[in-house]
N, C-alpha and C. Protein backbone atom coordinates (compact mmCIF):
# COMPACT_ATOMS: atom_id res chain seq x y z
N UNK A 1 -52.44 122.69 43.79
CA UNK A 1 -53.71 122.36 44.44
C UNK A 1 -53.83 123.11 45.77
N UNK A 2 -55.28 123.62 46.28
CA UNK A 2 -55.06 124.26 47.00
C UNK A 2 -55.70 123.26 48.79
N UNK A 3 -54.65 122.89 48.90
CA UNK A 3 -54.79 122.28 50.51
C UNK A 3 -55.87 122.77 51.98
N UNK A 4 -56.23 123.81 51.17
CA UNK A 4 -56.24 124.28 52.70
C UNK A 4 -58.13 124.92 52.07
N UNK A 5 -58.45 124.31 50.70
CA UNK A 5 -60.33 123.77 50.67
C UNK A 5 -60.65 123.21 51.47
N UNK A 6 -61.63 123.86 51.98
CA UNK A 6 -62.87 122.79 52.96
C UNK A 6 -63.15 121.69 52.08
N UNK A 7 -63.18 120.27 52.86
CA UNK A 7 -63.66 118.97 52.47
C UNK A 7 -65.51 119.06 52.57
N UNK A 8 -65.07 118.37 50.98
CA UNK A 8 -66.90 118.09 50.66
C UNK A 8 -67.02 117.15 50.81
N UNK A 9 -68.16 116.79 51.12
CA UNK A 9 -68.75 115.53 51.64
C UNK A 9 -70.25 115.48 51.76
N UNK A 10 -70.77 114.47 51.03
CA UNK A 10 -72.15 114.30 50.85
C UNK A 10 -72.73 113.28 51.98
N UNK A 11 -73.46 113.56 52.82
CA UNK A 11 -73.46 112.58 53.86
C UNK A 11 -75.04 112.31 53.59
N UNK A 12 -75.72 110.55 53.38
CA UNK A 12 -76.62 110.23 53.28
C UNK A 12 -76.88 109.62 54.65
N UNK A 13 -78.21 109.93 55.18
CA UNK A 13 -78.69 109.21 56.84
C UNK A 13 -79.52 108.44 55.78
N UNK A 14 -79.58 107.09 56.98
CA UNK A 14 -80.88 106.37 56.51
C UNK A 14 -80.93 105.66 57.94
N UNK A 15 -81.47 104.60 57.38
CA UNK A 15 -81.81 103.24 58.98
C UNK A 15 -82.36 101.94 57.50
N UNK A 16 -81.76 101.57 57.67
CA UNK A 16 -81.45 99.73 57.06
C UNK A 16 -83.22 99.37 57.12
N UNK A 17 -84.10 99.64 58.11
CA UNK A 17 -85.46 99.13 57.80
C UNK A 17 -86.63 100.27 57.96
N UNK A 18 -85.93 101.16 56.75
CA UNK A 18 -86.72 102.33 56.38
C UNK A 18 -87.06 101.57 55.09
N UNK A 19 -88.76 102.02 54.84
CA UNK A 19 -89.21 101.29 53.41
C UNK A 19 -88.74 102.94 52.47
N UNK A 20 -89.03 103.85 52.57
CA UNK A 20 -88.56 105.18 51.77
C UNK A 20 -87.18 104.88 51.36
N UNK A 21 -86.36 104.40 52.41
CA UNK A 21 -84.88 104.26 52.31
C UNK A 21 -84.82 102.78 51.09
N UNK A 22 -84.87 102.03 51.60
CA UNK A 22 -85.50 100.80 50.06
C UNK A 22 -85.78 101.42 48.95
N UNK A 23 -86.71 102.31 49.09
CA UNK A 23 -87.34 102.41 47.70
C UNK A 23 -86.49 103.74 47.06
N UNK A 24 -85.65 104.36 47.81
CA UNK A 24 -84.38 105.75 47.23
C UNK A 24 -82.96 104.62 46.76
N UNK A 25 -83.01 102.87 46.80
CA UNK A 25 -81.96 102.39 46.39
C UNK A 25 -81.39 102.18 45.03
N UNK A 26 -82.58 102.35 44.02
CA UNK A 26 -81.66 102.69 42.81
C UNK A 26 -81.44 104.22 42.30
N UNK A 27 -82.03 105.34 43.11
CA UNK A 27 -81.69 106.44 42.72
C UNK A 27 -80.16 107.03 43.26
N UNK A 28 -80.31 106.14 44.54
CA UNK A 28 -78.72 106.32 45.38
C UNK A 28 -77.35 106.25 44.18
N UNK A 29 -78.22 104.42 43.83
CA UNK A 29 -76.55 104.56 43.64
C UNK A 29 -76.85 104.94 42.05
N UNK A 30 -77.47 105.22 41.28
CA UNK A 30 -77.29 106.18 40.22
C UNK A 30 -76.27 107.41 40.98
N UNK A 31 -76.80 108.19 41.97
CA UNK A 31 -76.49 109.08 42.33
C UNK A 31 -74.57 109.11 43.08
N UNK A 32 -74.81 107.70 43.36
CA UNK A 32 -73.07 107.21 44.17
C UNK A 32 -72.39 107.42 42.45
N UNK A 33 -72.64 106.63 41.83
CA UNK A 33 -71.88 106.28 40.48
C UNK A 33 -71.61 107.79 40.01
N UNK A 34 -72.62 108.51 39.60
CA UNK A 34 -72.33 110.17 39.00
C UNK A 34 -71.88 111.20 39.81
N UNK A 35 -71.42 110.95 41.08
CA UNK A 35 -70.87 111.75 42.24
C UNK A 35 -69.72 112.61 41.92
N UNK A 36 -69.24 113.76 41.48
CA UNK A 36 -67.90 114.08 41.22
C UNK A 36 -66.98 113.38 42.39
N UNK A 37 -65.68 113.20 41.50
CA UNK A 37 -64.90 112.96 42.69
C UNK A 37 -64.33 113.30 44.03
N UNK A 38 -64.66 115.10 43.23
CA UNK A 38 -64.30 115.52 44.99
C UNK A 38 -64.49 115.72 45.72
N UNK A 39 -66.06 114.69 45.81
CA UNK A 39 -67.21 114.82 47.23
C UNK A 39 -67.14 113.59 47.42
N UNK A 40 -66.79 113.57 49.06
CA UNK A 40 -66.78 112.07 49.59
C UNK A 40 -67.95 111.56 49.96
N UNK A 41 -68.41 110.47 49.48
CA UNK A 41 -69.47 110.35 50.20
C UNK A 41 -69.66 109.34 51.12
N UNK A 42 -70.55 109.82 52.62
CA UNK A 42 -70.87 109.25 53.86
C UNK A 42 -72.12 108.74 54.10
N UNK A 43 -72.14 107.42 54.38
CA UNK A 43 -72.89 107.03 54.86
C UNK A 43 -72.87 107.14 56.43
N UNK A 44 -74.20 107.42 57.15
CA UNK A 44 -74.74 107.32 58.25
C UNK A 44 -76.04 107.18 58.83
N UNK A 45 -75.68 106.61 59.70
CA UNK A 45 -77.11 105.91 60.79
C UNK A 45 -77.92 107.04 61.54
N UNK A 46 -78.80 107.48 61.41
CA UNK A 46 -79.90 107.85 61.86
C UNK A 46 -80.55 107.00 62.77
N UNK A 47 -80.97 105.79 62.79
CA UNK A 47 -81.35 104.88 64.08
C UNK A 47 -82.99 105.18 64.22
N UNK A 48 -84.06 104.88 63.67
CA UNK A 48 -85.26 104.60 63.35
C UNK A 48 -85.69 104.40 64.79
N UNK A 49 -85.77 103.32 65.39
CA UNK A 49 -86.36 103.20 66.41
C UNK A 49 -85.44 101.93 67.46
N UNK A 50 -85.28 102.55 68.45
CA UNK A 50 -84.62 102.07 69.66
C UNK A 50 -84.78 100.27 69.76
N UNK A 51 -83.93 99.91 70.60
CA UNK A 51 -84.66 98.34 70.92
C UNK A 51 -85.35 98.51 71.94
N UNK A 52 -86.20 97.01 71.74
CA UNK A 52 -87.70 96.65 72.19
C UNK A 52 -87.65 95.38 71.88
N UNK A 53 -88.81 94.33 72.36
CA UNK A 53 -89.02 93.00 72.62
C UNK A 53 -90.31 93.37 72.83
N UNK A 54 -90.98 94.22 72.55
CA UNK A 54 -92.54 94.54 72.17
C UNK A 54 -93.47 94.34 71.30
N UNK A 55 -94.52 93.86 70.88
CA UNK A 55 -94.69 93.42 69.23
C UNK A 55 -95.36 95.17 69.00
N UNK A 56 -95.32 95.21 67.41
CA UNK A 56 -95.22 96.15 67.08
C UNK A 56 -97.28 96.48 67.36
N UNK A 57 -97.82 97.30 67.72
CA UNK A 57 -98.97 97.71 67.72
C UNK A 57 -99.81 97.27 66.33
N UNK A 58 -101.18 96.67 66.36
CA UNK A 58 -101.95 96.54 64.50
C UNK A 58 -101.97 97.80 64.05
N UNK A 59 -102.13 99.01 65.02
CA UNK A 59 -102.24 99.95 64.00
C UNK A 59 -100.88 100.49 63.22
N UNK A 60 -100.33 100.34 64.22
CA UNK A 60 -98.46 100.79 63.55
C UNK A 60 -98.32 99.75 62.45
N UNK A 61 -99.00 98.76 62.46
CA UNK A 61 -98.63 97.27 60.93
C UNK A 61 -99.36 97.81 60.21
N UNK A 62 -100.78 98.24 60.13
CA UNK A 62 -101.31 98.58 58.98
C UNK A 62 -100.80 100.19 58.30
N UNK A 63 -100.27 101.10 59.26
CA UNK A 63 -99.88 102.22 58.42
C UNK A 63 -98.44 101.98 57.82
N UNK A 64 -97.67 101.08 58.73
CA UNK A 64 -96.64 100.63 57.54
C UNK A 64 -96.97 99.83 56.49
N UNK A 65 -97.87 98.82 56.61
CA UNK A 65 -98.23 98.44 55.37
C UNK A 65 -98.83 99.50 54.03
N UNK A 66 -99.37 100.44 54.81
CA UNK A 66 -99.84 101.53 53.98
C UNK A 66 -98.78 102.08 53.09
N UNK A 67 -97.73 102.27 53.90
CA UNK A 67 -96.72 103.30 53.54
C UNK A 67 -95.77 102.46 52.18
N UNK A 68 -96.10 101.06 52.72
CA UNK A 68 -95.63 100.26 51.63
C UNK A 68 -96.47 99.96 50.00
N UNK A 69 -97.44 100.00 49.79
CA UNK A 69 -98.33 100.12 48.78
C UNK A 69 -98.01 101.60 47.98
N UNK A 70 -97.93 102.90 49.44
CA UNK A 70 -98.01 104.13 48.55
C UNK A 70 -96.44 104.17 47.98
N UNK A 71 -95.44 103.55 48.51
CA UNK A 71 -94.56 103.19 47.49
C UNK A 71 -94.65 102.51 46.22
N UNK A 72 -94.85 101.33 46.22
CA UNK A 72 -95.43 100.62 45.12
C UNK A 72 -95.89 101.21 44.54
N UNK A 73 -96.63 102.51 44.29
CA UNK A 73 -97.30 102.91 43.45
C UNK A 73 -96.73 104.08 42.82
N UNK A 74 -95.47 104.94 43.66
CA UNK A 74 -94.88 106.00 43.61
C UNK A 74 -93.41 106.16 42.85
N UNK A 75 -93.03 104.79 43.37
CA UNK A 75 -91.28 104.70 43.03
C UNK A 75 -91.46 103.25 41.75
N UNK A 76 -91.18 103.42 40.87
CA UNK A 76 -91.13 102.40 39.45
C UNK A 76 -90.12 101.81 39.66
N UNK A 77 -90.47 100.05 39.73
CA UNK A 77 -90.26 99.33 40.19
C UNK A 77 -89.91 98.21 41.43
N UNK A 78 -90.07 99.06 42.63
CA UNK A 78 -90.04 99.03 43.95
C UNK A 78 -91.41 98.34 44.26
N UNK A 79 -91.16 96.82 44.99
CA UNK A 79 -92.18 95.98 45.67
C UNK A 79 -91.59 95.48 46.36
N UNK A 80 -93.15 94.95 47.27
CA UNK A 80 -92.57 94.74 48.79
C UNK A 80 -93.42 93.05 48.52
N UNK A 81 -92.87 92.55 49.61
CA UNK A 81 -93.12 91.17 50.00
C UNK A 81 -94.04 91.24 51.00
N UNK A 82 -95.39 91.06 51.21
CA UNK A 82 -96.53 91.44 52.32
C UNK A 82 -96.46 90.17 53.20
N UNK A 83 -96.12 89.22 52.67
CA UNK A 83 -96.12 87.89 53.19
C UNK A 83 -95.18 88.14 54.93
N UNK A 84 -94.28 88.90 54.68
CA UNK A 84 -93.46 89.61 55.85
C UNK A 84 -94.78 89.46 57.37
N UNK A 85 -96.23 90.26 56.79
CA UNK A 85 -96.65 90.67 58.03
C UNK A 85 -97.47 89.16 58.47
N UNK A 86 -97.52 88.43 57.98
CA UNK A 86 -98.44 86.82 58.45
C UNK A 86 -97.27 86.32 58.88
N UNK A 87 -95.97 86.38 58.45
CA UNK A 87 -95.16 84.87 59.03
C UNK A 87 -94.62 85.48 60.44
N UNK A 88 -94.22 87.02 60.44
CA UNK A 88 -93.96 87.36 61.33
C UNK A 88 -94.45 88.19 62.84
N UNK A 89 -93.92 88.11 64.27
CA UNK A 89 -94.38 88.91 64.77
C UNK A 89 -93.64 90.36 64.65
N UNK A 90 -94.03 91.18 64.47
CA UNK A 90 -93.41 92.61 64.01
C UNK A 90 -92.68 93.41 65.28
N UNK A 91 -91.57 93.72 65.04
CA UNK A 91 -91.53 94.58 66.63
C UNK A 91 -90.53 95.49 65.98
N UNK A 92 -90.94 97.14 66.71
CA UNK A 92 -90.40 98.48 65.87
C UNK A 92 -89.09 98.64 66.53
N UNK A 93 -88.28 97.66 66.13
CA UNK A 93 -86.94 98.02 66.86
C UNK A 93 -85.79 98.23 65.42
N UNK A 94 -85.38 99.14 65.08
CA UNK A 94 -84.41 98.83 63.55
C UNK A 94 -82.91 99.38 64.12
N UNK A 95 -82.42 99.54 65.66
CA UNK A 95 -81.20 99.53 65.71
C UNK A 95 -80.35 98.25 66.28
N UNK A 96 -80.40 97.27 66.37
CA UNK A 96 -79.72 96.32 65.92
C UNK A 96 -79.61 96.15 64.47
N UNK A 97 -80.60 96.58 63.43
CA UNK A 97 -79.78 95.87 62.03
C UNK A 97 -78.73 97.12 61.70
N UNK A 98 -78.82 98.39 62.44
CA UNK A 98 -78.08 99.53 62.45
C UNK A 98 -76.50 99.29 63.20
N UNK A 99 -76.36 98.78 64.17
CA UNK A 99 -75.83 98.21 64.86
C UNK A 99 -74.88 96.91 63.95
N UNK A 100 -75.31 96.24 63.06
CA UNK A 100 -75.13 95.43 61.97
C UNK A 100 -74.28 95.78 61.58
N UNK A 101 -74.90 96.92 60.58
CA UNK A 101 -73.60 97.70 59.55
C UNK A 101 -72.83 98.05 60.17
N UNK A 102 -72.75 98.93 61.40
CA UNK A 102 -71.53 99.03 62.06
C UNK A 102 -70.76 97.75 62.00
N UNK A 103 -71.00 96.98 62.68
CA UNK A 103 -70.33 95.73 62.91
C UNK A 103 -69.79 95.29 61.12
N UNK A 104 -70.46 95.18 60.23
CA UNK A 104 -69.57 95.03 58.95
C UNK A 104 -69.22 95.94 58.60
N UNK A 105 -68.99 97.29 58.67
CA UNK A 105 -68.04 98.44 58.37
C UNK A 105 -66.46 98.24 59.09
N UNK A 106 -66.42 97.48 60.14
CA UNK A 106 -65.07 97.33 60.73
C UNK A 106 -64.27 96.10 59.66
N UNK A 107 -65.30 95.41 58.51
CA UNK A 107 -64.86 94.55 57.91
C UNK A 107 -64.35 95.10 56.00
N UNK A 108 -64.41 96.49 56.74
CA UNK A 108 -64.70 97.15 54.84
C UNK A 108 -65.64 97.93 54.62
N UNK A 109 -65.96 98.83 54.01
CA UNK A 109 -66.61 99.99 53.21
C UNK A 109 -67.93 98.98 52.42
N UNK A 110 -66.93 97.98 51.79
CA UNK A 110 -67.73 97.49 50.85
C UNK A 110 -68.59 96.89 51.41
N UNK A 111 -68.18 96.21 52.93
CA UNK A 111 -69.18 94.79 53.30
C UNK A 111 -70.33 95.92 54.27
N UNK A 112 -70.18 97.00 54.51
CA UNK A 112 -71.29 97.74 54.81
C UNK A 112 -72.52 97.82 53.86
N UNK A 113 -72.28 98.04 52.69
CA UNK A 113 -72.78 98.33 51.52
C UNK A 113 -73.87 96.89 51.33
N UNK A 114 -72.63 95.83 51.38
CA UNK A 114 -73.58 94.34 50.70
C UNK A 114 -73.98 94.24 51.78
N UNK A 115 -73.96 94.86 53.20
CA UNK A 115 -74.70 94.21 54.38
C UNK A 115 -75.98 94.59 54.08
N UNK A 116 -76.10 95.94 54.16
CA UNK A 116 -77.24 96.70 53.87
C UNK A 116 -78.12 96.10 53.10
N UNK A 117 -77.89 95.56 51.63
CA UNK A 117 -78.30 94.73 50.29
C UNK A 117 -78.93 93.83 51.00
N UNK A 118 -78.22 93.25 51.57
CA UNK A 118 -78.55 91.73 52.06
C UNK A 118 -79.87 91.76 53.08
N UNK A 119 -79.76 93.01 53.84
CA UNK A 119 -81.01 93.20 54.77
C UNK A 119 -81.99 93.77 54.47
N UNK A 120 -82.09 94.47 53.46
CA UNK A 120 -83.19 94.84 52.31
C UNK A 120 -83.71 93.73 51.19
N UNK A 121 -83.27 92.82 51.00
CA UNK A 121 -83.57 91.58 49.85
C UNK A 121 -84.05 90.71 51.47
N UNK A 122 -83.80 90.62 52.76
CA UNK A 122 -84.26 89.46 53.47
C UNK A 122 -85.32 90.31 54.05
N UNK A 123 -85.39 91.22 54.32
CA UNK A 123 -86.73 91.82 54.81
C UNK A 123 -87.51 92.23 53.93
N UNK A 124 -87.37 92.85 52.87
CA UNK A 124 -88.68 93.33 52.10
C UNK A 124 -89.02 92.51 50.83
N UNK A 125 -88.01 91.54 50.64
CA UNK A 125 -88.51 90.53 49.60
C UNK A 125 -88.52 89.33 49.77
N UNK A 126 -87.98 88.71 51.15
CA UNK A 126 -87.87 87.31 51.43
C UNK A 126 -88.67 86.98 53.35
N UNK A 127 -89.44 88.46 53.42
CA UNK A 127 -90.16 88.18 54.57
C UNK A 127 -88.94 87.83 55.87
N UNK A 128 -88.48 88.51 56.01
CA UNK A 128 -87.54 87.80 56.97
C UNK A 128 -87.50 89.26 57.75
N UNK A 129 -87.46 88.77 58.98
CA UNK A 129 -87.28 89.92 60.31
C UNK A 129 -85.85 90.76 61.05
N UNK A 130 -85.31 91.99 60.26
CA UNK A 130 -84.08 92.18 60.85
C UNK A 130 -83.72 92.60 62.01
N UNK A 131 -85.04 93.06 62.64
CA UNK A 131 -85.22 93.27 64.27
C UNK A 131 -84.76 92.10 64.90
N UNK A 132 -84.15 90.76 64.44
CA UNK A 132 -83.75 89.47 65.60
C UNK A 132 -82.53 89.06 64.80
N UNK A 133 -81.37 89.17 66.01
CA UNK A 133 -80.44 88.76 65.80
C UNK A 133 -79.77 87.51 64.67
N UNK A 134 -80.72 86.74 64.86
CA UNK A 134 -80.01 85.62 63.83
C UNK A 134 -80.69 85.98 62.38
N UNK A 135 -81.51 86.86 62.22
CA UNK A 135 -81.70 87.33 61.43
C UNK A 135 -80.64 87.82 60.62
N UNK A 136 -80.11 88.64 61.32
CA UNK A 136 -78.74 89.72 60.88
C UNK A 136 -77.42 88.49 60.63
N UNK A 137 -77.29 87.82 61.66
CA UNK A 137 -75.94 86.88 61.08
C UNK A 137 -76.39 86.48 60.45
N UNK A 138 -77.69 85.92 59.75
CA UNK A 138 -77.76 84.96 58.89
C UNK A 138 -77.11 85.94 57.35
N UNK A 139 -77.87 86.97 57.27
CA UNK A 139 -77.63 88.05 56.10
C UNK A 139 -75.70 88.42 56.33
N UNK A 140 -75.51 88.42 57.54
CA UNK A 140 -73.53 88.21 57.44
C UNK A 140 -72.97 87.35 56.50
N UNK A 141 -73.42 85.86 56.93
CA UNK A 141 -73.04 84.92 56.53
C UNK A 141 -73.22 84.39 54.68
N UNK A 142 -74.31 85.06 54.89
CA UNK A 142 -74.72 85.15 53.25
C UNK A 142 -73.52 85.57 52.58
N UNK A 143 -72.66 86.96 52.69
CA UNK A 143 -72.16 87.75 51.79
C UNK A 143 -71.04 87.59 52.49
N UNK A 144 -70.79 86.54 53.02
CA UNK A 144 -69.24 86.20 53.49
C UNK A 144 -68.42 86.71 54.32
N UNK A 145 -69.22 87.69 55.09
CA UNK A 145 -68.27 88.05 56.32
C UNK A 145 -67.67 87.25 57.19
N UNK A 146 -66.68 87.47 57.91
CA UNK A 146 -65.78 86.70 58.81
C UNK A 146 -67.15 86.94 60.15
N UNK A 147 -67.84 85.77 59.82
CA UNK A 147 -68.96 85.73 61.16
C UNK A 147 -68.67 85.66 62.93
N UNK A 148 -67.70 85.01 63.17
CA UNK A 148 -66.99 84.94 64.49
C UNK A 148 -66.51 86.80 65.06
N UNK A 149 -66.24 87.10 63.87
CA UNK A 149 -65.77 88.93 63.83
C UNK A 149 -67.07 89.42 64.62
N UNK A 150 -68.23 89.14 63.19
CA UNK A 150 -69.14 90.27 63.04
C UNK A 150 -69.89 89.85 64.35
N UNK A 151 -69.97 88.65 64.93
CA UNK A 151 -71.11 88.17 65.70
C UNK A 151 -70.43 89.12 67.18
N UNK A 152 -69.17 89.26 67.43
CA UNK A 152 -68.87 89.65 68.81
C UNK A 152 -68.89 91.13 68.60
N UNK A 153 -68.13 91.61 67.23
CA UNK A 153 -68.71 93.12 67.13
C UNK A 153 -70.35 93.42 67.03
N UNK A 154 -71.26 92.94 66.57
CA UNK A 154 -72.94 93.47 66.67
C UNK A 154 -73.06 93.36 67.94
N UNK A 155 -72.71 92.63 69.58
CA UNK A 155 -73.03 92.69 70.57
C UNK A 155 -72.06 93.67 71.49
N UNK A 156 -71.33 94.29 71.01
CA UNK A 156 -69.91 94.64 71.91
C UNK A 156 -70.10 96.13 72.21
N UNK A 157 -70.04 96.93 73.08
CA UNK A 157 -69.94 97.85 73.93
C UNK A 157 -69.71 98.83 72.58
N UNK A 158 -68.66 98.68 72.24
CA UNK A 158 -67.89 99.83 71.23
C UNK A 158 -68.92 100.04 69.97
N UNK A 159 -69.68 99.34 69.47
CA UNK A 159 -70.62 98.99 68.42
C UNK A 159 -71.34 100.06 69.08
N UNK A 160 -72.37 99.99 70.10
CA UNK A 160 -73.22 100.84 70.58
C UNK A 160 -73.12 101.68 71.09
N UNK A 161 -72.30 102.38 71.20
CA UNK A 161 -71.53 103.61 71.53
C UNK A 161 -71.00 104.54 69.82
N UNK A 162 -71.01 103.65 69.33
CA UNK A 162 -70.48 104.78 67.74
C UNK A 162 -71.89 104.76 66.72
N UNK A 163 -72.55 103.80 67.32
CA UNK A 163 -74.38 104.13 66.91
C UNK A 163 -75.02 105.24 67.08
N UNK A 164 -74.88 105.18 68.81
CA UNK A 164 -75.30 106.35 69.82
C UNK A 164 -74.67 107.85 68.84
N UNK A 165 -73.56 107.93 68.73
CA UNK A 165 -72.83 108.78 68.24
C UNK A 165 -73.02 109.44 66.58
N UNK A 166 -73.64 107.93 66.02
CA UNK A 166 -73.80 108.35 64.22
C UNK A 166 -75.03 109.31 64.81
N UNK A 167 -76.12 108.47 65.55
CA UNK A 167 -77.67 109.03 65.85
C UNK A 167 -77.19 110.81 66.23
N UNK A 168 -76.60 110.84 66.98
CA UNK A 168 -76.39 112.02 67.56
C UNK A 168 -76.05 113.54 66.87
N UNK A 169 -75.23 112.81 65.40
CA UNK A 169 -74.38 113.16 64.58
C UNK A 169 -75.76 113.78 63.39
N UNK A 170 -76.80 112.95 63.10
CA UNK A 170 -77.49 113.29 62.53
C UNK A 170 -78.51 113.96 62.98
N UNK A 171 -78.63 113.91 64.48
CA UNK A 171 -79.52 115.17 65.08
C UNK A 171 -78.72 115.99 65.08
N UNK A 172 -77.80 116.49 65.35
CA UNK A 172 -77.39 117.63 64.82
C UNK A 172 -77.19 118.19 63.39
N UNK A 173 -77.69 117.90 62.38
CA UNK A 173 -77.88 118.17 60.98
C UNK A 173 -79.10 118.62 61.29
N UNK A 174 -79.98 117.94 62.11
CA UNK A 174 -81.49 118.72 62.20
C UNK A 174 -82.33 117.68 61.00
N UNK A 175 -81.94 115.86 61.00
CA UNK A 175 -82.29 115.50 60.33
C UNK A 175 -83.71 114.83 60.82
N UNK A 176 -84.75 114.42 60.93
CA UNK A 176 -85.47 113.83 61.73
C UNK A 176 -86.51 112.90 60.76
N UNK A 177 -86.30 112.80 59.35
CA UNK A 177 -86.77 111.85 58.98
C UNK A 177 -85.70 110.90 57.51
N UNK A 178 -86.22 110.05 57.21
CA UNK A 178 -85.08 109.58 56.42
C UNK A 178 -86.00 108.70 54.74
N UNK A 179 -85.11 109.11 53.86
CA UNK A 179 -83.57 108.80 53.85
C UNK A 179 -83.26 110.58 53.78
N UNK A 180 -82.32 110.90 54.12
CA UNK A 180 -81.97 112.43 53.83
C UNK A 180 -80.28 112.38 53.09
N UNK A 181 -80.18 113.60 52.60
CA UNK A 181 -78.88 113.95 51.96
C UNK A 181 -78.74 115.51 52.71
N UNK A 182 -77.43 115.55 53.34
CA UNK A 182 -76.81 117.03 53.90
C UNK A 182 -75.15 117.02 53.06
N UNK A 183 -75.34 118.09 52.34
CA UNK A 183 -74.01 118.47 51.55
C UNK A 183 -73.35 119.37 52.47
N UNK A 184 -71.94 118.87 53.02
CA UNK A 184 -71.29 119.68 53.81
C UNK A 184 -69.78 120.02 53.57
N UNK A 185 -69.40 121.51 53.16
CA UNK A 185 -68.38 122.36 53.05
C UNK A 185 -67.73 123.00 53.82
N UNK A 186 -66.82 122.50 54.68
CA UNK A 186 -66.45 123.22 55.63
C UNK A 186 -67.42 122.87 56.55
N UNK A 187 -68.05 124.35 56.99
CA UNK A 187 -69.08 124.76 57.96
C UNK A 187 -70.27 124.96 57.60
N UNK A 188 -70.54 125.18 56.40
CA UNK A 188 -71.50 125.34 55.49
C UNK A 188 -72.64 123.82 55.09
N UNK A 189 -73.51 123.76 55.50
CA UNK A 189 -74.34 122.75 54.96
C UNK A 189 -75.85 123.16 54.60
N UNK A 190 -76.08 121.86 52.77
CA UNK A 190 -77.23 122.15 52.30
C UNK A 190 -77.94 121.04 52.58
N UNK A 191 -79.14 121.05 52.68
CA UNK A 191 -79.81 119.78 52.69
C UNK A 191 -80.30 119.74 50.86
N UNK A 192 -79.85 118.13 50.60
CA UNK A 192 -80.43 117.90 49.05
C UNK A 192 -81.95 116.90 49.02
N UNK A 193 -82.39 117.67 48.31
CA UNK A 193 -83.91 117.33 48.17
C UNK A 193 -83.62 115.99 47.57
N UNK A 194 -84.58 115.11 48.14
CA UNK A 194 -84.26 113.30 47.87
C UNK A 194 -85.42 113.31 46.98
N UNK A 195 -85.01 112.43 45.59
CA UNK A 195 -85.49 112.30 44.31
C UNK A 195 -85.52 110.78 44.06
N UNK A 196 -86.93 110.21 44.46
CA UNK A 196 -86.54 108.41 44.14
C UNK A 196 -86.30 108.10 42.49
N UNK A 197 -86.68 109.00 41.93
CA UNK A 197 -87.10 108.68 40.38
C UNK A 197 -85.31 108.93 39.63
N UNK A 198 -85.14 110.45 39.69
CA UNK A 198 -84.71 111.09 38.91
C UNK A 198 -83.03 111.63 39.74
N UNK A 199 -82.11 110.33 39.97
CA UNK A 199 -81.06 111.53 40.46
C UNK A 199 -80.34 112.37 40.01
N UNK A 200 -80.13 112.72 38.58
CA UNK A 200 -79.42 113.50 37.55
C UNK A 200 -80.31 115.38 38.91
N UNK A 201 -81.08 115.06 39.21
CA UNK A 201 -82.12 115.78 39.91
C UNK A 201 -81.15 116.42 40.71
N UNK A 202 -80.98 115.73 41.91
CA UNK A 202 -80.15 115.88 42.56
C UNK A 202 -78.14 116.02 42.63
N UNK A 203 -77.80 115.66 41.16
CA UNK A 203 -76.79 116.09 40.93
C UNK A 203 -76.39 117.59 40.69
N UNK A 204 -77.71 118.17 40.33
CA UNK A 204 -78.01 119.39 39.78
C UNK A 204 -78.29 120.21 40.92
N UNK A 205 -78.68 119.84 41.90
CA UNK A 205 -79.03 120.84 43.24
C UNK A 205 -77.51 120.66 43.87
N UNK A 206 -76.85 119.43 43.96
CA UNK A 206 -75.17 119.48 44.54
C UNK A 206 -74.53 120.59 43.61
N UNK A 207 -74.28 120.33 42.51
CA UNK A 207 -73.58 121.49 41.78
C UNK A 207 -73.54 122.98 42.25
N UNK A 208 -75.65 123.36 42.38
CA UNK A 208 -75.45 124.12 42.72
C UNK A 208 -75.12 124.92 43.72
N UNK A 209 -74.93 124.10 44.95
CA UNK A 209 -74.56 124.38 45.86
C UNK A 209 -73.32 124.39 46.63
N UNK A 210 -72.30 124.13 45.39
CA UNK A 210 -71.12 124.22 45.26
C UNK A 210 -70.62 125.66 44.79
């Protein structure tokens, strides 16, 4: 074997309360499952929009609501819960639930994964707000994390500092909207065209760019 190949690695950005990012979740993990083995694949935070204690503007609610319908209509089987915009007040903050996954990534690979799940089924199908803290423990507690852990890691210095750092990590890919895929070899990186429908799609653009 030859040791001294550049490591592949498929690195996906998103942000936990991206509706595009929702609606790329069953092409993902089609796409996780058919992955050759000898591309690792990374998840990372991109970081949507900063914190705030601002309510979100009507016009910023109705073009996300927009953006949510032209899904519904685009990606087969993907719906949203509208009930979200009456119970709640809206505010464009999505790095605390970013901040989240960090905090369950120190608990496992996996509990990143079901965190994520968990904050996509309470926000876009059970109306629930992941911009507020008890929001987020509540979705911890759901999927069994050690909550006493996760509650002092989502507030703790070191959490927001390796956020700062994913964000940073993906501006330098030159990523600026999400969900994105950057295939990286060495020094060499492709960006893979994101396919909600069809990822066999995108297995076929990795290949070739191998």
């Amino acid at each position: 074997m030859n040791t001294l190949m550049p490591a592949r690695r498929l690195f996906y950005i998103h942000d936990p309360m991206c509706s595009w990012c929702y609606a790329f979740s069953a092409s993902l993990q089609g796409l996780q499952q058919d992955l050759p083995a000898s591309i690792e694949f990374v998840y990372l935070l991109g970081g949507l929009a900063p914190d705030t204690s601002t309510p979100m503007p009507i016009e910023m609610q109705r073009a996300i609501q927009q953006t949510w319908r032209r899904i519904e209509t685009t990606v087969p089987d993907v719906v949203f819960n509208f009930d979200f915009w009456r119970l709640n007040t809206p505010v464009r903050s999505t790095y605390p639930a970013c901040r989240a996954l960090l905090a369950a990534r120190r608990q496992g690979a996996d509990c990143e994964t079901r965190l994520l799940r968990a904050i996509h089924l309470a926000y876009y199908q059970q109306a629930k707000n992941p911009s507020l803290i008890p929001t987020l423990q509540a979705c911890a507690a759901d999927i069994g994390l050690d909550c006493v852990a996760f509650n002092q890691d989502l507030l703790s210095p070191a959490i927001a500092i390796a956020l700062e750092q994913e964000i940073q990590t993906a501006r330098a890919m030159s990523v600026s909207a999400y969900p994105a895929l950057r295939l990286m070899q060495g020094d060499k990186q492709i960006t893979i065209t994101i396919d909600y429908v069809n990822h066999q799609n995108m297995l076929a653009e990795i290949a070739r760019g191998l």
